[in-house]
N, C-alpha and C. Protein backbone atom coordinates (compact mmCIF):
# COMPACT_ATOMS: atom_id res chain seq x y z
N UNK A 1 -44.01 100.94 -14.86
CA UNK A 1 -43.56 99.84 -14.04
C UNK A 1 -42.18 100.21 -13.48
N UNK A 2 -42.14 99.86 -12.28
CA UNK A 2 -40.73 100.32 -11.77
C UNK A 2 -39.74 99.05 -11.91
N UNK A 3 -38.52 99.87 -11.93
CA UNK A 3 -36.84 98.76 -12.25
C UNK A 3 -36.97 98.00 -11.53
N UNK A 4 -37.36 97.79 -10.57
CA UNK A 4 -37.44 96.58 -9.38
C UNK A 4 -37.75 95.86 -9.97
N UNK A 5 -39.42 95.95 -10.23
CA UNK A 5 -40.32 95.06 -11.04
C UNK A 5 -39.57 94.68 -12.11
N UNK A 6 -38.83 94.84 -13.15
CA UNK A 6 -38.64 94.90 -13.62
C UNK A 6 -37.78 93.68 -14.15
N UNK A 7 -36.82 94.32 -12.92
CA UNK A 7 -35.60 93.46 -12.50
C UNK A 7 -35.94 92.16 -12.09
N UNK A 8 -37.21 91.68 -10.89
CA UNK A 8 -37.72 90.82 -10.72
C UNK A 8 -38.38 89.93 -11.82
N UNK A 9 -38.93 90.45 -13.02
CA UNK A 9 -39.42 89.70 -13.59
C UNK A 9 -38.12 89.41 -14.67
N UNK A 10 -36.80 89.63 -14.88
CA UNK A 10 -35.94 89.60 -15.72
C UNK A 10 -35.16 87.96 -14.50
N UNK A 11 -35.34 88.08 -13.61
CA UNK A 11 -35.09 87.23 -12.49
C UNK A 11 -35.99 85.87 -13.21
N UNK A 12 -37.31 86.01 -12.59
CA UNK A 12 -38.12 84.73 -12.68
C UNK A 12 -38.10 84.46 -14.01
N UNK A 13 -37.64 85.17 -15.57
CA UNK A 13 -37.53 84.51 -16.63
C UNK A 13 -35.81 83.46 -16.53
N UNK A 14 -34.91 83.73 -16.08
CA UNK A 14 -33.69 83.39 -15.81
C UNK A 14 -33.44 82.15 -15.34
N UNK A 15 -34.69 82.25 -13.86
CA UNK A 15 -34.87 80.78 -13.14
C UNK A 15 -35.81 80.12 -13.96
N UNK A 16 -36.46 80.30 -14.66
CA UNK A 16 -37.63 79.56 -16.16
C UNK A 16 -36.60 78.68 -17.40
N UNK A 17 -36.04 79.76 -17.86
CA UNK A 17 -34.43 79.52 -18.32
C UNK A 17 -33.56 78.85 -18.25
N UNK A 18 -32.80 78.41 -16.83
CA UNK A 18 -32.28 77.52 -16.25
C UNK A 18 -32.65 76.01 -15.95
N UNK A 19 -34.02 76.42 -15.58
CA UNK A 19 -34.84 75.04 -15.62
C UNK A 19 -34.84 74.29 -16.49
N UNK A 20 -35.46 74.91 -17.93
CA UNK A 20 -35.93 74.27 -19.45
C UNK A 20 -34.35 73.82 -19.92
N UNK A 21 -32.84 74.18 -19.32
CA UNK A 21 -31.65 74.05 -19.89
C UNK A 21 -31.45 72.99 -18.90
N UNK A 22 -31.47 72.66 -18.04
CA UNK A 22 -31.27 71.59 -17.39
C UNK A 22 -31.94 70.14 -17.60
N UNK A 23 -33.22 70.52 -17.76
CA UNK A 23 -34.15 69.42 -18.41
C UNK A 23 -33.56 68.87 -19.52
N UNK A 24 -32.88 69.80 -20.72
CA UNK A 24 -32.68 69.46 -21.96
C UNK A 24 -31.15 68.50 -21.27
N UNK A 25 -30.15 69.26 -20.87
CA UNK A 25 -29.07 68.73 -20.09
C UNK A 25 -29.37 67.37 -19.74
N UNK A 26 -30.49 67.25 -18.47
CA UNK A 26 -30.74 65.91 -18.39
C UNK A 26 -31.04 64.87 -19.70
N UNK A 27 -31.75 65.32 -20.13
CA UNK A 27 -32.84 64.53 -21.13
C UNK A 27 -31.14 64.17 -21.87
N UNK A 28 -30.28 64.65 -22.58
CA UNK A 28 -28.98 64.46 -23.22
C UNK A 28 -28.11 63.34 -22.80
N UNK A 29 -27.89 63.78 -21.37
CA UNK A 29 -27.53 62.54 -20.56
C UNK A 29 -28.01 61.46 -20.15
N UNK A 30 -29.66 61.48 -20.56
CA UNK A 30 -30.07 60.34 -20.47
C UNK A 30 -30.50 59.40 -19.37
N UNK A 31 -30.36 60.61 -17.84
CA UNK A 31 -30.78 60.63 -16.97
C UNK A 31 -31.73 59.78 -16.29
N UNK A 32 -33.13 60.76 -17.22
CA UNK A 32 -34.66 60.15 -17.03
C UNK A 32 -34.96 60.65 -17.99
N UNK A 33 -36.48 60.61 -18.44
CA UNK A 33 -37.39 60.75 -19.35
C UNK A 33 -37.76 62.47 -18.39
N UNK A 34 -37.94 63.47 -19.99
CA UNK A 34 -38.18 64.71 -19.50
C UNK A 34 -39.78 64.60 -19.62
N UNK A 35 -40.49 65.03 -18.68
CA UNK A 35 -42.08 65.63 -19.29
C UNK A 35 -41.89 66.89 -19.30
N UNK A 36 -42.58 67.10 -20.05
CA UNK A 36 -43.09 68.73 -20.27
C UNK A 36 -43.95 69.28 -19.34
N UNK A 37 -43.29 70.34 -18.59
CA UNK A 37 -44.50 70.86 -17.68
C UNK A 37 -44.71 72.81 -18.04
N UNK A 38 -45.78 73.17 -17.56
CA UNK A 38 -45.90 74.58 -17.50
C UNK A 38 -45.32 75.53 -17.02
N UNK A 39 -44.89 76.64 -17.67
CA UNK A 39 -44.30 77.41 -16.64
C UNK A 39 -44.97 78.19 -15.87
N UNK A 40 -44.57 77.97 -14.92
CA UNK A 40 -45.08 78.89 -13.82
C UNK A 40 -45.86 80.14 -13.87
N UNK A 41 -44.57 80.84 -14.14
CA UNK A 41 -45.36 82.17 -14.15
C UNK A 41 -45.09 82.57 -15.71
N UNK A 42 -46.44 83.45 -16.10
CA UNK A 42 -46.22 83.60 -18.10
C UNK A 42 -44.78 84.65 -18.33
N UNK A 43 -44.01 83.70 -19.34
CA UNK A 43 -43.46 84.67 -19.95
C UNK A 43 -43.53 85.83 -21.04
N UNK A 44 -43.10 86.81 -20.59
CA UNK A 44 -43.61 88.50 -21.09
C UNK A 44 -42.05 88.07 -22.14
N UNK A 45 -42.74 88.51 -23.97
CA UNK A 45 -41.83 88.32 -24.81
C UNK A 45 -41.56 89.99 -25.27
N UNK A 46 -40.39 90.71 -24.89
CA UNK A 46 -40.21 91.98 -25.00
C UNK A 46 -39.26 92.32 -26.36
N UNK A 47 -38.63 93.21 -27.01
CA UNK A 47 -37.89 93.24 -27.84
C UNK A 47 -37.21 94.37 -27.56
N UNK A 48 -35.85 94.71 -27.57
CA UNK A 48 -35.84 96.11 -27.56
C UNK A 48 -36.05 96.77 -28.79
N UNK A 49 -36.57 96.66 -29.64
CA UNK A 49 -36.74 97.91 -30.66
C UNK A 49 -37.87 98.17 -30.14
N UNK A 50 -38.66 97.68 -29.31
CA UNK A 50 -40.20 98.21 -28.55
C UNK A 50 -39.82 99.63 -28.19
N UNK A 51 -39.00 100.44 -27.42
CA UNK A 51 -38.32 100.68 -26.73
C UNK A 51 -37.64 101.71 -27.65
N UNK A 52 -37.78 103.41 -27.48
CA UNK A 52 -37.24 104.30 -28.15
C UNK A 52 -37.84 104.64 -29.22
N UNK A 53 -37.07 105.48 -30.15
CA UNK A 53 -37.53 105.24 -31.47
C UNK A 53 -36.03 104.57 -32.50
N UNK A 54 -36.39 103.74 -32.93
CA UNK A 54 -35.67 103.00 -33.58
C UNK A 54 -36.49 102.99 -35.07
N UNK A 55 -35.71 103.31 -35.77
CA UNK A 55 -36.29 103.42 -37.36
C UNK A 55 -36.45 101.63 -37.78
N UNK A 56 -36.30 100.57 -36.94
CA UNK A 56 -36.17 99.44 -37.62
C UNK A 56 -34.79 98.95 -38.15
N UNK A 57 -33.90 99.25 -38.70
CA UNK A 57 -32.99 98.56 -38.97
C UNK A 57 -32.11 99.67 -39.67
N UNK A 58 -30.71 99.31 -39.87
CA UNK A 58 -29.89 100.18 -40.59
C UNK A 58 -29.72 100.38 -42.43
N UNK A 59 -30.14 101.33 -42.58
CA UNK A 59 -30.32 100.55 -44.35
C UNK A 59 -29.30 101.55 -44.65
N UNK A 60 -27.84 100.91 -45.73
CA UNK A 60 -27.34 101.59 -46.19
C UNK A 60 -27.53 102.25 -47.75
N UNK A 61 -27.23 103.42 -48.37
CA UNK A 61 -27.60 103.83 -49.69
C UNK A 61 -26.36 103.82 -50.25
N UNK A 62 -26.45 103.31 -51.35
CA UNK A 62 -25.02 103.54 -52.13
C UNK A 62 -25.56 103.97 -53.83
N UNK A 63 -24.55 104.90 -54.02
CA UNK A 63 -24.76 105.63 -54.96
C UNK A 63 -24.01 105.61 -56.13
């Protein structure tokens, strides 16, 4: 997949993001009543330890 793509979909999670924080924002202030709606487009849940080789975590030995 190219960085564009990439970049674009790091985009439409951001504006997904913003949305669900504003809702909560509203809903706090008491605004209006929030409904719950769908998001748009699916969010892709990535991690970076996907990514390289990463042994998992740092384990120290003490002796």
């Amino acid at each position: 997949m190219s960085k564009i793509k990439l970049l674009l979909d790091v985009v439409s999670d951001m504006r997904s993001l913003a949305d669900s924080i504003q809702a909560v924002a509203d809903a706090m202030a008491g605004n209006e009543p929030v409904e719950a709606k769908e998001p748009t487009t699916p969010v892709k849940k990535t991690c970076a330890k996907e990514k390289g080789n990463h042994s998992g975590g740092s384990q120290s030995k003490t002796r």
